[in-house]
Protein backbone atom coordinates (compact mmCIF):
# COMPACT_ATOMS: atom_id res chain seq x y z
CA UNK A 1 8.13 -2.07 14.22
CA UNK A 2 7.12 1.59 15.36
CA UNK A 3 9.58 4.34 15.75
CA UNK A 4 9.80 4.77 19.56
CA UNK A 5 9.38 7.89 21.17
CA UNK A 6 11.71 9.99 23.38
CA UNK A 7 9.81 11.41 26.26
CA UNK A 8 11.21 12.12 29.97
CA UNK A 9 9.43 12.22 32.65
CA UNK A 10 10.44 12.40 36.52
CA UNK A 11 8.96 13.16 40.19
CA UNK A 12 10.27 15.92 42.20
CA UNK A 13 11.01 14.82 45.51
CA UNK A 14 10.60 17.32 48.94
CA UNK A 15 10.69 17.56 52.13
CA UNK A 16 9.88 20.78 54.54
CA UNK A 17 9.84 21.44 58.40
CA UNK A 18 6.82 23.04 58.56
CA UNK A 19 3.60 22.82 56.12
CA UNK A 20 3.76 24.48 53.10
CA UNK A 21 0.83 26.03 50.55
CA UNK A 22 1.60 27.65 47.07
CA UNK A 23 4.39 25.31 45.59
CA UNK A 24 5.15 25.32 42.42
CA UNK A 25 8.17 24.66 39.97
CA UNK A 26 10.00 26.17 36.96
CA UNK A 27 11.99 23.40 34.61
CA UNK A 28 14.69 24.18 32.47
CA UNK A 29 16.52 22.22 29.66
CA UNK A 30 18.82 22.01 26.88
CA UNK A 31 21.40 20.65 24.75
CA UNK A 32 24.45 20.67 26.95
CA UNK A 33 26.47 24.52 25.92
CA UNK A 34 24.04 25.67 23.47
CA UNK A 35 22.75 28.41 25.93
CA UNK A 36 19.56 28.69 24.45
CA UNK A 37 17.20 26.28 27.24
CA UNK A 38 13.75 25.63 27.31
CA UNK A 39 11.79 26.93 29.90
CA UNK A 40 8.06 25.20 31.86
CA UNK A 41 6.89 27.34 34.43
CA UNK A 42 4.43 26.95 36.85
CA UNK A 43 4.50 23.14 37.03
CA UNK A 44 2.62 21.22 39.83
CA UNK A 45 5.30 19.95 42.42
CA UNK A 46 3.27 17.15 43.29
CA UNK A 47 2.65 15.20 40.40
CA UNK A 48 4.68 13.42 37.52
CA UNK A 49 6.54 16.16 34.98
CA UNK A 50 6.35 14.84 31.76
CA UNK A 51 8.51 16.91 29.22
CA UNK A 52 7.91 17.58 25.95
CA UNK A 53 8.33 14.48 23.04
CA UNK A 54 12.18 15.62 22.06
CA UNK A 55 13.26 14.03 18.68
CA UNK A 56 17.28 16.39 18.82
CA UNK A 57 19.65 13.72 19.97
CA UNK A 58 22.55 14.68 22.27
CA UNK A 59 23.33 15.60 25.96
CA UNK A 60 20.59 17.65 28.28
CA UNK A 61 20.89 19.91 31.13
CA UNK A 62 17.79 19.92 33.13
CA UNK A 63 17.12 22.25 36.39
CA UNK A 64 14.13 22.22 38.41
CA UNK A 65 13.73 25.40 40.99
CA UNK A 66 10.86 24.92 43.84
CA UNK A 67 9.21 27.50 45.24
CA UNK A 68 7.71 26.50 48.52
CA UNK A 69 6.33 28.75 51.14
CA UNK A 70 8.76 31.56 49.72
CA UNK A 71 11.75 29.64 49.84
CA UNK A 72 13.57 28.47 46.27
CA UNK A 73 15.47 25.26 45.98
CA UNK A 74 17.51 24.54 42.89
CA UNK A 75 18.41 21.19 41.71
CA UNK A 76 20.88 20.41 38.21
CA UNK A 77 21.16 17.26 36.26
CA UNK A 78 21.67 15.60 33.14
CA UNK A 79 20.20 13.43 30.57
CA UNK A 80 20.64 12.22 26.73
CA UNK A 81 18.25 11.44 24.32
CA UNK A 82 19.20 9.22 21.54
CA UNK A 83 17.82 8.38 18.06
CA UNK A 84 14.05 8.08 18.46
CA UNK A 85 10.93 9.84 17.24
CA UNK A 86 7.29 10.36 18.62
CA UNK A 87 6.10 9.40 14.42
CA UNK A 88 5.40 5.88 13.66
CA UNK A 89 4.66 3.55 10.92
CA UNK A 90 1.21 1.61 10.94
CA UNK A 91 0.47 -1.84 10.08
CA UNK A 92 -1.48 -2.21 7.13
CA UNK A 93 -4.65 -4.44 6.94
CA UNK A 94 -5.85 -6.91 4.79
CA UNK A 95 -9.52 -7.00 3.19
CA UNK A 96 -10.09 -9.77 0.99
CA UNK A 97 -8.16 -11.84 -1.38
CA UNK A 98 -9.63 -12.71 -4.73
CA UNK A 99 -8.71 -15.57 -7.42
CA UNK A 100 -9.53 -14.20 -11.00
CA UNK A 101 -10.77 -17.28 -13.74
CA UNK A 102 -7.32 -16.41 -15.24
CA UNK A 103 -5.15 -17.24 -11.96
CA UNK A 104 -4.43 -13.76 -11.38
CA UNK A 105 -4.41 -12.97 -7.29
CA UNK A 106 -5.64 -9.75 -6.69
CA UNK A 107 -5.62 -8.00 -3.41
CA UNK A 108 -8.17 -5.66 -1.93
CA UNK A 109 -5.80 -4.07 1.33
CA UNK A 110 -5.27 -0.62 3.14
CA UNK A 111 -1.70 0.95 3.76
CA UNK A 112 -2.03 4.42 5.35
CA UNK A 113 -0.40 6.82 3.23
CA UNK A 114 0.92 9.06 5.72
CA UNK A 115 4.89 8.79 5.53
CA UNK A 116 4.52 6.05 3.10
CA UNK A 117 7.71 4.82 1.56
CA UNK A 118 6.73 2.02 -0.32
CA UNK A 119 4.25 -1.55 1.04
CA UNK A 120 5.63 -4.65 1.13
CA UNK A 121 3.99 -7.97 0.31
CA UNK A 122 5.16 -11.65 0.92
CA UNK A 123 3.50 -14.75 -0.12
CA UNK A 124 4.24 -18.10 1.24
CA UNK A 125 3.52 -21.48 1.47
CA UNK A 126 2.71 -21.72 5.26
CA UNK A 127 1.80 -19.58 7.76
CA UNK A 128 4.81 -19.23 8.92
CA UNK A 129 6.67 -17.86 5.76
CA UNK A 130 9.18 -19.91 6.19
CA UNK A 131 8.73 -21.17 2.32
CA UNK A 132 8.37 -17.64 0.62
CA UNK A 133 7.28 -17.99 -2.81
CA UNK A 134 6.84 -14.35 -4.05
CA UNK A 135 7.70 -10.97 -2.64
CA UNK A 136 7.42 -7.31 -3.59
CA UNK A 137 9.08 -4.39 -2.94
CA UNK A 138 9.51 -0.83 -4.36
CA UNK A 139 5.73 0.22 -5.76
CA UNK A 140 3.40 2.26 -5.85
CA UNK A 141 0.35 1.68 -3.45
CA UNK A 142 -2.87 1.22 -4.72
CA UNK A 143 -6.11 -0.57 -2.57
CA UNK A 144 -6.57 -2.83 -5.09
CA UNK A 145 -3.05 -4.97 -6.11
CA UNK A 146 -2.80 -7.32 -8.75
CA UNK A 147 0.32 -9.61 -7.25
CA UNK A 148 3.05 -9.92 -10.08
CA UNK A 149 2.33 -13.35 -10.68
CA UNK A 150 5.74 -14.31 -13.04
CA UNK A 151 8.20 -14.68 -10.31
CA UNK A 152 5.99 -17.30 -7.87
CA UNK A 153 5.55 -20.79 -7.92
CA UNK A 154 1.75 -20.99 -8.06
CA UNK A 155 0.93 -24.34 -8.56
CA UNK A 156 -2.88 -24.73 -9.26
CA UNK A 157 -4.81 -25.56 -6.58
CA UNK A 158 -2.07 -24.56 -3.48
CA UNK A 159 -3.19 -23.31 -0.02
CA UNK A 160 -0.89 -20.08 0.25
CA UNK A 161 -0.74 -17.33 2.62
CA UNK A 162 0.00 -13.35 2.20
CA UNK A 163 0.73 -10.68 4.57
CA UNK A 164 2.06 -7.23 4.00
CA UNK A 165 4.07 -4.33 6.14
CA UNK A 166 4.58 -0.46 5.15
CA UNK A 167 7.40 1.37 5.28
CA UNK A 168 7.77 4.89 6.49
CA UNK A 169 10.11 7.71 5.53
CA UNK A 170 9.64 10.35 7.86
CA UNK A 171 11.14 13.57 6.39
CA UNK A 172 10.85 16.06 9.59
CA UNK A 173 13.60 13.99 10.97
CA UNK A 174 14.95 12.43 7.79
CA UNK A 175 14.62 8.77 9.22
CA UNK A 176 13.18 5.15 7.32
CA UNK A 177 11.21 3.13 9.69
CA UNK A 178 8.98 -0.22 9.11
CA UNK A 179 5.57 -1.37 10.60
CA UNK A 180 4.96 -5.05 11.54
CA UNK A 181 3.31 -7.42 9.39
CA UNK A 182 0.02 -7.08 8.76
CA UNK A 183 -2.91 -9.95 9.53
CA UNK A 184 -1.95 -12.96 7.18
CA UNK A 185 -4.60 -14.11 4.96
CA UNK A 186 -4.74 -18.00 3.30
CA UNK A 187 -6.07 -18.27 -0.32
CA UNK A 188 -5.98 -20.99 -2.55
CA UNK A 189 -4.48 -20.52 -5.77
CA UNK A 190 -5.82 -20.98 -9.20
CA UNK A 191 -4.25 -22.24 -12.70
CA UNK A 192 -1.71 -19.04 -14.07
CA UNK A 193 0.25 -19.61 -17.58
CA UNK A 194 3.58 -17.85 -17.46
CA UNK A 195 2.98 -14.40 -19.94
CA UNK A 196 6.33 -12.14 -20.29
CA UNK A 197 3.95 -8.96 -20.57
CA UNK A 198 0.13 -9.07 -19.77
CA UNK A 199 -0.40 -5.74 -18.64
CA UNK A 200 -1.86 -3.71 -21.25
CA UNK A 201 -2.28 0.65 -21.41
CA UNK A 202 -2.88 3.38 -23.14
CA UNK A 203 -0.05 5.66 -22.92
CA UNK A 204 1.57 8.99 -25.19
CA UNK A 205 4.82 7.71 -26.23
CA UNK A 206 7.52 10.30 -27.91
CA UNK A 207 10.40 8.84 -29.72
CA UNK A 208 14.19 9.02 -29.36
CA UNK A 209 14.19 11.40 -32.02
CA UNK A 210 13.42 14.38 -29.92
CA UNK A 211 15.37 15.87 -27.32
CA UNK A 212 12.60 16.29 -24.77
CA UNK A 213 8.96 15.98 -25.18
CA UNK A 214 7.12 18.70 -24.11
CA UNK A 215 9.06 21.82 -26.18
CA UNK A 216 10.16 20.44 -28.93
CA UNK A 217 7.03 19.05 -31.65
CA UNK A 218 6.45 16.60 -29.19
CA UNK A 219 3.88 17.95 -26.72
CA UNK A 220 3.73 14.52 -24.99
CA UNK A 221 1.08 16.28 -22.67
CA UNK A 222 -1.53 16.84 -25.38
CA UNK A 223 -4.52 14.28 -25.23
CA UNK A 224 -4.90 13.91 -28.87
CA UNK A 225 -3.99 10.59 -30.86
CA UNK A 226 -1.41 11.30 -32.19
CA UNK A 227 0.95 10.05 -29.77
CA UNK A 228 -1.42 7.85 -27.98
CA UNK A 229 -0.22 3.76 -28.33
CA UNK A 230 -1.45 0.51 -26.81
CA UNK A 231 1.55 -1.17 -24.76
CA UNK A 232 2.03 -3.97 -22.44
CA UNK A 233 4.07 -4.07 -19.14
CA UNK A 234 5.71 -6.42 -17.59
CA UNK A 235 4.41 -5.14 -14.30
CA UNK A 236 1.08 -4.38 -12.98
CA UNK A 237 1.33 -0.42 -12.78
CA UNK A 238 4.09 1.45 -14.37
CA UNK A 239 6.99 2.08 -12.76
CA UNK A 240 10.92 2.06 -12.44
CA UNK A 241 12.45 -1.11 -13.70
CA UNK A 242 9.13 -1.93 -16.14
CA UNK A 243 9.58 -3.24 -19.53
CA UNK A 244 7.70 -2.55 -22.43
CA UNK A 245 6.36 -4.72 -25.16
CA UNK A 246 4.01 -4.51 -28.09
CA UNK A 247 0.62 -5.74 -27.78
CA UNK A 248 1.34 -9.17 -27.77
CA UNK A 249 2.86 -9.47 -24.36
CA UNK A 250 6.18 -11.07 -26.06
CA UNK A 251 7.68 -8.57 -28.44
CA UNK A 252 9.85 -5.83 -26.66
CA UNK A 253 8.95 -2.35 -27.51
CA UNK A 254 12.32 -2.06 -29.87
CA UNK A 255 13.85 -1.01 -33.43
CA UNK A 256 13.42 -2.72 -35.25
CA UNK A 257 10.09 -3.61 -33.94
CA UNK A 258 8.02 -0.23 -33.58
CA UNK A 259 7.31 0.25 -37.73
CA UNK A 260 4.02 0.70 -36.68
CA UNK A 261 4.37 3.76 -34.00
CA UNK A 262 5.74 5.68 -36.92
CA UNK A 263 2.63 7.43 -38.17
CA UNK A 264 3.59 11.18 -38.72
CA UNK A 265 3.69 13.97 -37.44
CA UNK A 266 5.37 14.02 -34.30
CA UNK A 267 4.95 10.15 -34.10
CA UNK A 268 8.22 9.46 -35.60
CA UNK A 269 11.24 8.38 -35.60
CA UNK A 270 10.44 5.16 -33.19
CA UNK A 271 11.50 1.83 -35.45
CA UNK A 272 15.08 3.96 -35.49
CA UNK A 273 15.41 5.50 -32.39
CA UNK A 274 12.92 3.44 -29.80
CA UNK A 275 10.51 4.83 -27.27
CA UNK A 276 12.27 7.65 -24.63
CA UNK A 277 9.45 9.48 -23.22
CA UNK A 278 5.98 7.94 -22.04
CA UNK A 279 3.27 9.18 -20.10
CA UNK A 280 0.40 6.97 -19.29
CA UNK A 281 -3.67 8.31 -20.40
CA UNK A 282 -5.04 7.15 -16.78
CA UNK A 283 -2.15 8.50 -14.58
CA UNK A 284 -3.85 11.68 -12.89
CA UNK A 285 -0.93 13.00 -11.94
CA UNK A 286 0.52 13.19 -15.58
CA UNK A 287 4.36 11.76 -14.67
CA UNK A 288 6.61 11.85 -17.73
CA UNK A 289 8.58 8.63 -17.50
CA UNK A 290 12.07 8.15 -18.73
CA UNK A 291 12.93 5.02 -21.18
CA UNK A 292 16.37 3.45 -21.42
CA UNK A 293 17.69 1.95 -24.95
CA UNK A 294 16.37 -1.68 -23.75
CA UNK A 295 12.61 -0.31 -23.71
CA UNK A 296 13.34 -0.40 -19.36
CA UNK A 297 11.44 2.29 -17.57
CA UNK A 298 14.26 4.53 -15.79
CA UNK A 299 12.36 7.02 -13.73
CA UNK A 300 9.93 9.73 -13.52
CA UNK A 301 11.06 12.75 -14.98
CA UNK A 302 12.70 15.60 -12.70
CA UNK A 303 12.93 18.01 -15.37
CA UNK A 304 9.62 17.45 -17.89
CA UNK A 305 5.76 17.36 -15.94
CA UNK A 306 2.34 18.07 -17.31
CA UNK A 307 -0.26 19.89 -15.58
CA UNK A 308 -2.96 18.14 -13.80
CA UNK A 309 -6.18 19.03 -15.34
C-alpha cells in the first residue's frame, strides 16, 4: 500500500458589485502559534489553490487576503494534517521463474531500491495464498534470488505460485511503509533433497583468537590466502541469522571441527576458539561480519570496514 500524500487544496469564493480586473491573492499558513507562516503571493483568484505537499503533522492556520479592484478582503481558517507523506513504496515486478535440474527455484525479479527496507516473497499453493508454503523476510535484494528451499513443502511436480512486495523505510520522515503485492507468477516445481548447508563461498575468516581483525595480525581485508576458506551457508547470500558449515553442507563450522583452518600465521587459533570475523571474497562492498560462539552470523560490523577497491 503507498504512503498517501497530504496536499490541500481549496477555491476562493467572491462576489463584487461592480466588475472587477487585477485580482489576485496572498495565502498564508502555519502550525497553529509557531509564528513563523508560510507565505504564496500572487495566486490566481479564480482557479483551484493547491498548497504545497506538507508531511509536519499538527494544527494549521491558513489566511487568504483578495485584492480586487483595490479593495482587500481577509478571510482566517483552520486545518490539520495528519500522518502522511508525498514518498511511496512501489510494487515490485516479476520476470521469470526458473526450475534448476537440482530443484532449486530461482527468481529473476525487480524491487526498486529507492527507500528499500527489505523484499518480501511468498509462495503458495494457489493463487490465492491461502496455503502458504514458504516465505521470506529480512534480505538482501538481489535481481536474481535463489528461494531458500529448506523450509517449503515442494513436492515434485506441484503447480505453485509466488508473488513478492517491498518495503520502504523512508528516513526524511523516519516512517516504514509497504507496497502491494506484486504480479503472481505459477511454476511447477521440481524434485529438491533436503541439504542443511548447500551454499558454498569463498570468504577471509579470522579466528576467536584475535580481538578484532583488521589491527591486530589479522588484516582480514588483505586478499591473500592466507585467511581465505571455502564455507557453506545455510542461506543463499550471507547475512544475519546464517550458519556456517564446512564444506560438506552438514558439519557446523565449530571446535572441535576447524583443525583444518589452522594453517599459520594469522590463520590460527580456529579448532580452539571458532570463527568470529568473516568477510566474504565477492562482497564489493567488503562488510566485516560478526560470528557468535554457535558459528551464527550476528551482524555487519559497526566498528571494523575495509575499503572498497
Amino acid at each position: 500500500m503507498a504512503t498517501a500524500e497530504c496536499k490541500i487544496s481549496f477555491g476562493i469564493d467572491y462576489t463584487s458589485s461592480v466588475p472587477v480586473t487585477n485580482t489576485a491573492a496572498t495565502v498564508s499558513y502555519g502550525i497553529q502559534g509557531s509564528g513563523n507562516p508560510t507565505v504564496i503571493s500572487n495566486i490566481d483568484p479564480n482557479s483551484v489553490v493547491e498548497l504545497p505537499v506538507i508531511q509536519t503533522p499538527g494544527d494549521y492556520d491558513l489566511t487568504v487576503e483578495l485584492s480586487a479592484g483595490g479593495v482587500l478582503a481577509t478571510k482566517t481558517g483552520s486545518f490539520t494534517i495528519g500522518n502522511c507523506s508525498s514518498l511511496s513504496c512501489k510494487e515490485p515486478q516479476i520476470n521469470e521463474i526458473k526450475i534448476k535440474n537440482n530443484g532449486q527455484i530461482v527468481m529473476d525479479y525487480f524491487v526498486d531500491p529507492t527507500d528499500l527496507a527489505t523484499p518480501e516473497y511468498q509462495i503458495a499453493t494457489d493463487q490465492y495464498f491461502n496455503n502458504i508454503i514458504q516465505m521470506k523476510i529480512d534480505f538482501d535484494y538481489t535481481p536474481i534470488e535463489n528461494v531458500f528451499m529448506n523450509n517449503g513443502n515442494y513436492t515434485y511436480s506441484r503447480e505453485l505460485y509466488i508473488r513478492v512486495r517491498k518495503h520502504c523505510f523512508f528516513k526524511s520522515v523516519g516512517i516504514s511503509g509497504v507496497s502491494g503485492w506484486s504480479n503472481v507468477v505459477n511454476f511447477t516445481s521440481g524434485r529438491w533433497s533436503m541439504q542443511k548447508a548447500p551454499y558454498t563461498f569463498d570468504a577471509y575468516c579470522v579466528s576467536g583468537k584475535f580481538e578484532d581483525p583488521i589491527y591486530t595480525d589479522a588484516k582480514i581485508c588483505l586478499t591473500g590466502s592466507t585467511l581465505l576458506k571455502t564455507i557453506n551457508l545455510n542461506t543463499v547470500t550471507p547475512q544475519v541469522g546464517s550458519f556456517i558449515y564446512l564444506t560438506d553442507g552438514t558439519t557446523p563450522a565449530l571446535p572441535p571441527y576447524l583443525s583444518s583452518f589452522d594453517t599459520g600465521g594469522a590463520s590460527v587459533g580456529f579448532n580452539e576458539n571458532g570463527i568470529r570475523w568473516v568477510r566474504f571474497a565477492n562482497d564489493n562492498e567488503n562488510k566485516i561480519y560478526e560470528v557468535e560462539k554457535d558459528g551464527r552470523i550476528i551482524g555487519v560490523s559497526s566498528m571494523y570496514h575495509c575499503e572498497i577497491n
